[in-house]
N, C-alpha and C. Protein backbone atom coordinates (compact mmCIF):
# COMPACT_ATOMS: atom_id res chain seq x y z
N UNK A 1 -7.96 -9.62 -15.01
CA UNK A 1 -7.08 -10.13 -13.96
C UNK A 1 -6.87 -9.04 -12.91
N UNK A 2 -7.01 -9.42 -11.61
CA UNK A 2 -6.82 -8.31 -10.68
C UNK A 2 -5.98 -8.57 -10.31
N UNK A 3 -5.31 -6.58 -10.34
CA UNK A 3 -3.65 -6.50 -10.07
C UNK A 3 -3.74 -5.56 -8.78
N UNK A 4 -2.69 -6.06 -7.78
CA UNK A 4 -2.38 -5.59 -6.90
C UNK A 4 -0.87 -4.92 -6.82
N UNK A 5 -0.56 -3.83 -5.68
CA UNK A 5 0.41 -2.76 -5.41
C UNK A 5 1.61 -4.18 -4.37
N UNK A 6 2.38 -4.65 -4.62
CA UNK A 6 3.49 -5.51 -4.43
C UNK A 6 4.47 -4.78 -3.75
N UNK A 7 5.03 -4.58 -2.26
CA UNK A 7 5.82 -4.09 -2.14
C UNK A 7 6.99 -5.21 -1.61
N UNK A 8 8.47 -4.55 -1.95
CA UNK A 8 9.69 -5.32 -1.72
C UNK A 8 10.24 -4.46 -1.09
N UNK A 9 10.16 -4.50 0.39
CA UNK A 9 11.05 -3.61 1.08
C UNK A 9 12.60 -3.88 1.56
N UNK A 10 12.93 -4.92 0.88
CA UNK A 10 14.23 -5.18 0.68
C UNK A 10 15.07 -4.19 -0.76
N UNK A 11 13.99 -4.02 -1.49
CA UNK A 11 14.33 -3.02 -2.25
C UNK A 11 13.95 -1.48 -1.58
N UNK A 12 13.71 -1.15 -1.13
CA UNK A 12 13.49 0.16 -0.99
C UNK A 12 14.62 0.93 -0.32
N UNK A 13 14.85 1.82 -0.67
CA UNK A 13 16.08 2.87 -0.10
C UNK A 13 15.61 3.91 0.80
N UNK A 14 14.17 4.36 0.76
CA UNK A 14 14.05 5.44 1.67
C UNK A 14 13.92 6.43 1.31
N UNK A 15 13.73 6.81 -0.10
CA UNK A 15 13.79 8.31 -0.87
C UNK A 15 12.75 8.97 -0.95
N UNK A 16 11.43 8.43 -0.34
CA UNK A 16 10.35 8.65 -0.20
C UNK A 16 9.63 9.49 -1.31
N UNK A 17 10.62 9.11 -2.55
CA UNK A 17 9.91 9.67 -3.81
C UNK A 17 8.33 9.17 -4.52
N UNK A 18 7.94 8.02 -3.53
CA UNK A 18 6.63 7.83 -3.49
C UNK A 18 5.08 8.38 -3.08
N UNK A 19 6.06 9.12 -1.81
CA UNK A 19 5.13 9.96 -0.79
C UNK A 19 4.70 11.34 -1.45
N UNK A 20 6.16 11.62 -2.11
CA UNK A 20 5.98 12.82 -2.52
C UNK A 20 5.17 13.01 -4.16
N UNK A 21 5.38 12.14 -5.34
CA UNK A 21 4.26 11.82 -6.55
C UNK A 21 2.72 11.71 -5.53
N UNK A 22 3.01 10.78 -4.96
CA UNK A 22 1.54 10.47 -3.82
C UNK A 22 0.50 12.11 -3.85
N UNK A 23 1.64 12.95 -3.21
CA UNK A 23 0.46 14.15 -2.49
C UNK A 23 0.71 14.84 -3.69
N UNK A 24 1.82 14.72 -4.14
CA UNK A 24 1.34 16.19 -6.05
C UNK A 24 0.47 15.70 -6.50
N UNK A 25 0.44 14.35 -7.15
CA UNK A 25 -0.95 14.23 -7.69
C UNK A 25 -2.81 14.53 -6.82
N UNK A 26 -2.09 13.80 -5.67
CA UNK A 26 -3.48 13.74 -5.47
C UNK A 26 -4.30 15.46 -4.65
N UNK A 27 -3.29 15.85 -4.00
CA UNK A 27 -3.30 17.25 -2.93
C UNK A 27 -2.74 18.21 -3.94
N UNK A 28 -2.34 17.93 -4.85
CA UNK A 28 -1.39 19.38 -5.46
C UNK A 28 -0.24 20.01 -4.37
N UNK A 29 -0.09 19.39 -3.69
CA UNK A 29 0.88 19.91 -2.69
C UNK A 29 2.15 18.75 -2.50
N UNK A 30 3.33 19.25 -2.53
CA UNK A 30 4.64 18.42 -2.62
C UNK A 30 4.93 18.62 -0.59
N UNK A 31 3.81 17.43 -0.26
CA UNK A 31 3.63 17.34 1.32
C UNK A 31 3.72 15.88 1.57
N UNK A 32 4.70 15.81 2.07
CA UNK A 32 4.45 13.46 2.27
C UNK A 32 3.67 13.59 3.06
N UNK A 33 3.11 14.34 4.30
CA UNK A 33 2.05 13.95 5.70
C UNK A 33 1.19 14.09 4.65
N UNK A 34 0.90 14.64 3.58
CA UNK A 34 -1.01 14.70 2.62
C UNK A 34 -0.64 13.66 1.33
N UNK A 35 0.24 12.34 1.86
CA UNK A 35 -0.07 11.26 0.54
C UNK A 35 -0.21 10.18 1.04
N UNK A 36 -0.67 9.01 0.26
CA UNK A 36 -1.57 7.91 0.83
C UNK A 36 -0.64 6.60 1.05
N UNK A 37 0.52 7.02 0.82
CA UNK A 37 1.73 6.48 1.26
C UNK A 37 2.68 6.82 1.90
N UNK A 38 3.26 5.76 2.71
CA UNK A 38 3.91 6.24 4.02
C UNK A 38 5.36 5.39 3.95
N UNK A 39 6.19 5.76 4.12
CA UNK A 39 7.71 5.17 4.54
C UNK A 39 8.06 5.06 5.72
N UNK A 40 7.58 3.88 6.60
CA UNK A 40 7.90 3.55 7.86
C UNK A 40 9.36 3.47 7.43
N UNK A 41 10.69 3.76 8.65
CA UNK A 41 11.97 3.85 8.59
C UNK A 41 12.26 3.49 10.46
N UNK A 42 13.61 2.21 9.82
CA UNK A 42 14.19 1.91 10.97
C UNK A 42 15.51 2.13 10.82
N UNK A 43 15.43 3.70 10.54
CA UNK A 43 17.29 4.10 10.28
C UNK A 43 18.50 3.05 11.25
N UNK A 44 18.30 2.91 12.60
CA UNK A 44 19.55 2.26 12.85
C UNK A 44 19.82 0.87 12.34
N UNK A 45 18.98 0.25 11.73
CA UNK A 45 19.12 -0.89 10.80
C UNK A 45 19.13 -0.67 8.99
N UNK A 46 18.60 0.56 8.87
CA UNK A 46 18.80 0.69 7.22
C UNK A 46 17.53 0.21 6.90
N UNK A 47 16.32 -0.13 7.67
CA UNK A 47 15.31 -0.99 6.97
C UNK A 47 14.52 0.29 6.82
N UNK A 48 13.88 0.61 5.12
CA UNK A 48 12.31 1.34 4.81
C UNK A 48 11.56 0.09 4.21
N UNK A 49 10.24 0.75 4.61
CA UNK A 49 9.05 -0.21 4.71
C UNK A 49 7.69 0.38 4.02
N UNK A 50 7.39 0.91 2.57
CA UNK A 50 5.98 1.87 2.32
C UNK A 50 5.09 1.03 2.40
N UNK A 51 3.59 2.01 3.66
CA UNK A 51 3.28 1.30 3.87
C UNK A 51 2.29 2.15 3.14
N UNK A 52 1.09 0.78 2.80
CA UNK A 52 -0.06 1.86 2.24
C UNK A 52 -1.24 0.47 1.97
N UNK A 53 -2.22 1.34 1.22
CA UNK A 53 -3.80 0.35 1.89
C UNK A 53 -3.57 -1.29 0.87
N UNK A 54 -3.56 -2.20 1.04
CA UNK A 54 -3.40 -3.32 0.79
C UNK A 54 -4.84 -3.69 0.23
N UNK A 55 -5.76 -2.91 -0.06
CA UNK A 55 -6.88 -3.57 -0.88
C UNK A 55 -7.60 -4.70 -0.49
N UNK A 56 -8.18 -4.60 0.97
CA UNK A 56 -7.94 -6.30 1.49
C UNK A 56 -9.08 -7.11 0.35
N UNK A 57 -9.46 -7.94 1.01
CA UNK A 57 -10.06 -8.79 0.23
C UNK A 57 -11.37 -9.02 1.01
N UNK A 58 -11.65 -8.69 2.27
CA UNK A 58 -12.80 -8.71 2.95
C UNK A 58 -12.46 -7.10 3.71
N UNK A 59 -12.19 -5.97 3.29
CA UNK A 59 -11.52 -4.86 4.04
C UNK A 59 -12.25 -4.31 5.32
N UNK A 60 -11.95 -4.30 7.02
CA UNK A 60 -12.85 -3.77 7.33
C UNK A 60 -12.74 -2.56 7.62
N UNK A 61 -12.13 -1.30 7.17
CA UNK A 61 -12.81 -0.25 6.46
C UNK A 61 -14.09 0.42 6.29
N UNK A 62 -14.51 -0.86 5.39
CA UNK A 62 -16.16 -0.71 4.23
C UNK A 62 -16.94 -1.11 5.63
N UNK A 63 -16.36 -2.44 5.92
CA UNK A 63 -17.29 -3.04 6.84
C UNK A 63 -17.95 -2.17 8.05
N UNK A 64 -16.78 -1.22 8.66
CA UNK A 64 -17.32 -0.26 9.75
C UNK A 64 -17.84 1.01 9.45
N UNK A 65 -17.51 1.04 8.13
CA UNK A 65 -18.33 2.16 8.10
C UNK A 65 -19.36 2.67 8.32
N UNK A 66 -20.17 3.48 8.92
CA UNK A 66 -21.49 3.60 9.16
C UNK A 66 -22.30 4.37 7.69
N UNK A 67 -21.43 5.57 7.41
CA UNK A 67 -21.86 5.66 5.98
C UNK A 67 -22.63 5.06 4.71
N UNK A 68 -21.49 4.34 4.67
CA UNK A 68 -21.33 3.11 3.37
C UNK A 68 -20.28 3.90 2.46
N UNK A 69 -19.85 5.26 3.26
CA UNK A 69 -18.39 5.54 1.96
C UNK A 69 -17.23 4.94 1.41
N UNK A 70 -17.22 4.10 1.32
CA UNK A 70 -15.94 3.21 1.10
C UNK A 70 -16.69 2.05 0.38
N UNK A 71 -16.54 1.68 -0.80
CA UNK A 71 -17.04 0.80 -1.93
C UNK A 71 -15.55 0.56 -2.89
N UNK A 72 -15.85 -0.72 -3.05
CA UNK A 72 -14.45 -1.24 -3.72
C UNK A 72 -15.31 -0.75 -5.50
N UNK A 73 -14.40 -0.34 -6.21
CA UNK A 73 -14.08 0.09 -7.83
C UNK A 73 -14.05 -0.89 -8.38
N UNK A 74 -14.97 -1.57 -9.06
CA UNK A 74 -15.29 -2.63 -10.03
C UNK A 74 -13.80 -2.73 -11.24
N UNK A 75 -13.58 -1.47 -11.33
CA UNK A 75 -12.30 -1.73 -12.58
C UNK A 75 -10.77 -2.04 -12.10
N UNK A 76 -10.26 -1.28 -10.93
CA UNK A 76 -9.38 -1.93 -10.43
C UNK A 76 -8.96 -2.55 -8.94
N UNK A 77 -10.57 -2.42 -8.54
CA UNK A 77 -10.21 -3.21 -7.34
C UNK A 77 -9.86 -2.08 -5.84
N UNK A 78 -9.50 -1.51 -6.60
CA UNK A 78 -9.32 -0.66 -4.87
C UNK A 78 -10.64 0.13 -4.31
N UNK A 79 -10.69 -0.08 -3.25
CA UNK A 79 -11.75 0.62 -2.21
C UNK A 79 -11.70 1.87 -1.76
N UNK A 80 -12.36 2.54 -2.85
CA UNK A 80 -12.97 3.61 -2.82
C UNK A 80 -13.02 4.38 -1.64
N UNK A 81 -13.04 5.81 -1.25
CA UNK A 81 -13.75 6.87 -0.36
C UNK A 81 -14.55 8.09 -0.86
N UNK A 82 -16.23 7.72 -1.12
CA UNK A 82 -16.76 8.67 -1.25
C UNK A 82 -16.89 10.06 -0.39
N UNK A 83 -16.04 10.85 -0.64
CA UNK A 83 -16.35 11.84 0.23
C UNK A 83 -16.88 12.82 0.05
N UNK A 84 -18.52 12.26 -0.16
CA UNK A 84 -19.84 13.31 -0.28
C UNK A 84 -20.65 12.52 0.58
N UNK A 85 -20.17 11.14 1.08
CA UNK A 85 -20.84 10.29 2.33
C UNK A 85 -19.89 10.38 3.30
N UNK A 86 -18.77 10.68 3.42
CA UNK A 86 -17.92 10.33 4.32
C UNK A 86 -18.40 11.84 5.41
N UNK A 87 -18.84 11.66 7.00
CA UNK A 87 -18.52 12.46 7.54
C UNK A 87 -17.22 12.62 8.63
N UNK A 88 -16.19 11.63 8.25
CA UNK A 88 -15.33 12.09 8.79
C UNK A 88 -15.08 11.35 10.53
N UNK A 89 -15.42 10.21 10.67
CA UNK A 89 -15.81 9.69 12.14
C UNK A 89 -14.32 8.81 12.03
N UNK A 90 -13.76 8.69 10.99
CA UNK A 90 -12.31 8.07 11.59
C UNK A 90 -12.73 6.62 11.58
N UNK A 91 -13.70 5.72 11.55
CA UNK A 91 -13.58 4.25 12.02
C UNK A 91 -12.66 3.29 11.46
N UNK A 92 -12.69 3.91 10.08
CA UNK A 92 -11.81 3.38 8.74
C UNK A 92 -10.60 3.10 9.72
N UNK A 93 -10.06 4.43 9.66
CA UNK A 93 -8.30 4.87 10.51
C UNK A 93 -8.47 3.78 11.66
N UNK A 94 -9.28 3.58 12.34
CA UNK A 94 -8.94 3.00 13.85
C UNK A 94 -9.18 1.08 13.17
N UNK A 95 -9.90 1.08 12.59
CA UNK A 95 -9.95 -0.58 12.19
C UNK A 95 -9.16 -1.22 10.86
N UNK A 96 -7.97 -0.44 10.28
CA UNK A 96 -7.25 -0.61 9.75
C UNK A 96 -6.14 -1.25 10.34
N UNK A 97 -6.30 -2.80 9.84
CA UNK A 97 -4.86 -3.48 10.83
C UNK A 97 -4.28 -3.44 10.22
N UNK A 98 -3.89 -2.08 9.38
CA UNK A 98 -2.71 -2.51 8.71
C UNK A 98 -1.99 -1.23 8.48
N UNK A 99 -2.63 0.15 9.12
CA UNK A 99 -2.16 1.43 8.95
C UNK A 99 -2.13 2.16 7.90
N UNK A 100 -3.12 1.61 6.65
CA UNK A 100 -3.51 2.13 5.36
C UNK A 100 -3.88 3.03 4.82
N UNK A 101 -4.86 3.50 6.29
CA UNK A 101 -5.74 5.12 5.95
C UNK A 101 -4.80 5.86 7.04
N UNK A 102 -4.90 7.01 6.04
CA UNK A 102 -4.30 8.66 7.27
C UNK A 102 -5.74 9.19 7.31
N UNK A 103 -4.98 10.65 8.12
CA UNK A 103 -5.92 11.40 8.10
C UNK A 103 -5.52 12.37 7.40
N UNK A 104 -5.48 13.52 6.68
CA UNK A 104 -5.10 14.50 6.29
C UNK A 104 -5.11 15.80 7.31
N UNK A 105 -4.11 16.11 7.97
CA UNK A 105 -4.28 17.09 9.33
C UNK A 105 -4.83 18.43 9.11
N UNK A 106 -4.45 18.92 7.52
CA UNK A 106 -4.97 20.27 6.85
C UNK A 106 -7.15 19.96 6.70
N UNK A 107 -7.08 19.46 5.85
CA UNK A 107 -8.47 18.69 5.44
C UNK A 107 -9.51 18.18 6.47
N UNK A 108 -8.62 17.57 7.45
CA UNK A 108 -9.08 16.54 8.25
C UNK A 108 -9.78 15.36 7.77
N UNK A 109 -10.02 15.12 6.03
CA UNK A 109 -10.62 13.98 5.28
C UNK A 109 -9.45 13.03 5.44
N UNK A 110 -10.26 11.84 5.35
CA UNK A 110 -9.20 10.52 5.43
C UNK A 110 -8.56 10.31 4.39
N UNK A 111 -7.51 9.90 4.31
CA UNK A 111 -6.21 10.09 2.77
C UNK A 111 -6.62 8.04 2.79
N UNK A 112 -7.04 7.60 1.76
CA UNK A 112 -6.53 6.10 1.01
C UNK A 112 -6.33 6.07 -0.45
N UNK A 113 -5.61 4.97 -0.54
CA UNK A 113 -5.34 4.74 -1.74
C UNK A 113 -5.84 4.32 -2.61
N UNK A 114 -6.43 4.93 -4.36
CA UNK A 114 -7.38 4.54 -4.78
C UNK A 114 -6.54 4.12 -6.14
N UNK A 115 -5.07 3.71 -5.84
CA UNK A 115 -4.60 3.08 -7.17
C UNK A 115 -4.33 3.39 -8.27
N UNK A 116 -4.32 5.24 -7.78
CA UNK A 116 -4.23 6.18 -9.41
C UNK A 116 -5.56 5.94 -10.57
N UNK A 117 -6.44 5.40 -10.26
CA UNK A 117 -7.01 4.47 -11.35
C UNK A 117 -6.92 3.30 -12.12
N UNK A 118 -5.85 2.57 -11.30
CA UNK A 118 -5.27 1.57 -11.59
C UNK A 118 -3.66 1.69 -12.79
N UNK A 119 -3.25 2.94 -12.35
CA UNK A 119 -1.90 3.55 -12.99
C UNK A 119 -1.26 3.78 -11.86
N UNK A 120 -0.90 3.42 -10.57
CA UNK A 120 -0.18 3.78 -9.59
C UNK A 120 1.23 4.76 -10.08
N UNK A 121 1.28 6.09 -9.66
CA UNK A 121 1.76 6.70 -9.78
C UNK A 121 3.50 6.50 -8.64
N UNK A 122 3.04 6.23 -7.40
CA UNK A 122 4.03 5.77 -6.65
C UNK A 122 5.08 4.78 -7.50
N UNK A 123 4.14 3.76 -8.07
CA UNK A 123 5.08 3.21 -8.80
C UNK A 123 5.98 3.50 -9.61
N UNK A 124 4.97 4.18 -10.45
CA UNK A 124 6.34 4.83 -11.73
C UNK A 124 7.90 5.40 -11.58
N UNK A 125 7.69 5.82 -10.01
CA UNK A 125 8.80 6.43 -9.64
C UNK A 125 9.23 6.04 -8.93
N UNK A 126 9.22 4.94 -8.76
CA UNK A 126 10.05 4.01 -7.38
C UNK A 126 11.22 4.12 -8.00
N UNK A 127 11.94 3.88 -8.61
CA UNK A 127 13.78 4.05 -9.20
C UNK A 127 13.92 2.67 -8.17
N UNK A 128 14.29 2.17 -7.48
CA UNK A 128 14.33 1.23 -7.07
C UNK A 128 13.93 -0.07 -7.03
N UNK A 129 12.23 -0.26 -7.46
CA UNK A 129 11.22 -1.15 -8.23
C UNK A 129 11.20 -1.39 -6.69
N UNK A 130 10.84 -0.89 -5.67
CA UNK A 130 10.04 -1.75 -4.10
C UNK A 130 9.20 -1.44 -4.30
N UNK A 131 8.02 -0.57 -5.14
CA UNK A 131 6.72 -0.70 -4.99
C UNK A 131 6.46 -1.61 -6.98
N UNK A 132 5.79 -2.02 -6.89
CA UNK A 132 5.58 -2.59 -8.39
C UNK A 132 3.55 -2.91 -8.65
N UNK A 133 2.90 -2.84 -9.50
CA UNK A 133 1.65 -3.05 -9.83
C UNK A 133 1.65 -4.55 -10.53
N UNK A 134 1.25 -5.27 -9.67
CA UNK A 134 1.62 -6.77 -10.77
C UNK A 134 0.56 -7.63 -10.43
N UNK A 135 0.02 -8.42 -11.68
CA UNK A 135 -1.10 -9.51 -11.49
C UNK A 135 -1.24 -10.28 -9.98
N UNK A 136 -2.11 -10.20 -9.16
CA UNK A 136 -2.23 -10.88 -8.29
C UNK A 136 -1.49 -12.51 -8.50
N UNK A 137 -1.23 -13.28 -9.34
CA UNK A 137 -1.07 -14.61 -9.42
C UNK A 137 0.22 -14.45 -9.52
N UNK A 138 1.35 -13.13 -10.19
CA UNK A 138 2.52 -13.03 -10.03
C UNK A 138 2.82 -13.03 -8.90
N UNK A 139 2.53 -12.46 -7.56
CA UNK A 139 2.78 -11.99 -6.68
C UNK A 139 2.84 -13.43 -6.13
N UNK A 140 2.15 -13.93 -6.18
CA UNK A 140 1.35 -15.37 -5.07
C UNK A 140 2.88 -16.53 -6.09
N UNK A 141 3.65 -16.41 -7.20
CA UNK A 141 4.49 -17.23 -7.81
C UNK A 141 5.67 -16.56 -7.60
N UNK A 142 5.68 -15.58 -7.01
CA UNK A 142 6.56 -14.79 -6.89
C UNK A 142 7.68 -15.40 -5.18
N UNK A 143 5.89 -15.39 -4.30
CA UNK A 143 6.15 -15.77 -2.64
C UNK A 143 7.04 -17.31 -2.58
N UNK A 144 6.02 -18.20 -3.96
CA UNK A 144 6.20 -19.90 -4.15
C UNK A 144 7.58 -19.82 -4.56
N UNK A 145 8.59 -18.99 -5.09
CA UNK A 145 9.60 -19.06 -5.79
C UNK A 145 10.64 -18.82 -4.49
N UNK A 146 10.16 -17.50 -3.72
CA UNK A 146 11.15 -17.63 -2.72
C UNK A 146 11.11 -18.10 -1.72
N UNK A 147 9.93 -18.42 -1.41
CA UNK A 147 9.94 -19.91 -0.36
C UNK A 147 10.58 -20.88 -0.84
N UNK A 148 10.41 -21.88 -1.79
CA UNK A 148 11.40 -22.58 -2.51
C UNK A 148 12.49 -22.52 -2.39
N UNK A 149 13.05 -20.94 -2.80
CA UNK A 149 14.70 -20.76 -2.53
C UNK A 149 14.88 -20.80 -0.79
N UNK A 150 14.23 -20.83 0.31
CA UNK A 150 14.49 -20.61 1.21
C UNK A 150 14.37 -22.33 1.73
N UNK A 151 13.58 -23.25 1.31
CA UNK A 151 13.72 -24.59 1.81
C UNK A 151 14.76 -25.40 1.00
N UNK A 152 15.00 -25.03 0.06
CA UNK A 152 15.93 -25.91 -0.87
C UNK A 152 17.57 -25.82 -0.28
N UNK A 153 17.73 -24.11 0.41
CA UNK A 153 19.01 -23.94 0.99
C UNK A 153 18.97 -24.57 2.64
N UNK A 154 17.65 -24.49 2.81
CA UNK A 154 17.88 -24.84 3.98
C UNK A 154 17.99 -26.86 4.22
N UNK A 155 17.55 -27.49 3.15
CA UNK A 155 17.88 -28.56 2.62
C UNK A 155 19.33 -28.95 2.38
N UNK A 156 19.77 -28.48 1.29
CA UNK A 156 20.56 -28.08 1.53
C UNK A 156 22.16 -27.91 2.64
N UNK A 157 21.34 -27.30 3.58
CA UNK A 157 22.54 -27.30 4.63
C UNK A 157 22.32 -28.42 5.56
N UNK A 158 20.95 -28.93 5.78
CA UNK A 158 20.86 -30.28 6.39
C UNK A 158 21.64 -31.33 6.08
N UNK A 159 21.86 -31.58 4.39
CA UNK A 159 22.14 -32.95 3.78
C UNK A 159 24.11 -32.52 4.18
N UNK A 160 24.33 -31.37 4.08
CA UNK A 160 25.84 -31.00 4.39
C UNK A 160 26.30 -31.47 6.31
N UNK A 161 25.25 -31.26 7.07
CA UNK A 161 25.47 -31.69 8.23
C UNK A 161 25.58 -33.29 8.72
């Protein structure tokens, strides 16, 4: 069953204790700009948002690559960066509609997310549960459940009018 990285940014607080597991593991360095997750923040509203590579399902990434460094991982699904093909041309970064890949400013290699190996480490330490690793079909019963709650109230307030 392929499991995907679920985020609830209604849960998230902003502690960016994701960013920071992110670059120890992967950089050895306790640096959020060198981890493959990012905490967009709209302090005057209180809203955080981690953003990070969504695994697409047709990614174009792979597609622009001229390489071919970027190959999705047969075991958990996330798309790969070989970087013994990668020379570094950025196309990934610029055709990412979704702001998934960095760059690493020390390195200058492109930072994505390869899912811990399918142990997401971000996760473990969310204390909050806004990032979670969960069966793709949870996620998709998850959306059906609160859509539901969102037409039933809004039903709801019709039959009251």
């Amino acid at each position: 069953m392929q499991k995907i990285l679920f985020i609830d940014p209604e849960k998230c607080s902003g502690c960016r204790n994701c960013e920071i597991v992110c670059s120890l593991h992967h950089e050895k360095v306790c640096n959020p700009n060198r981890a493959r997750i990012h905490t967009v923040k709209w302090e005057t509203s209180g809203l955080y948002v981690p953003m990070v590579c969504q695994q697409c399902e047709t990614p174009l990434c792979e597609v622009v690559c001229p390489m071919h460094a970027l190959k999705r991982d047969d075991k958990t699904g996330a798309v790969l960066v070989d970087y013994d093909l990668c020379v570094g041309c950025r196309l990934c970064v610029v055709f990412c509609p979704l702001g998934g890949i960095n760059v690493d400013t020390e390195s200058s290699k492109v930072l994505k997310c390869d899912l811990c190996d399918g142990n997401p480490l971000c996760v473990k330490f969310c204390e909050p549960q806004a990032l979670r690793y969960l069966d793709a079909t949870a996620v998709n019963l998850k959306k059906r459940r609160a859509a539901a709650e969102k037409l039933s109230d809004l039903m709801k307030r019709m039959v009251q009018v």
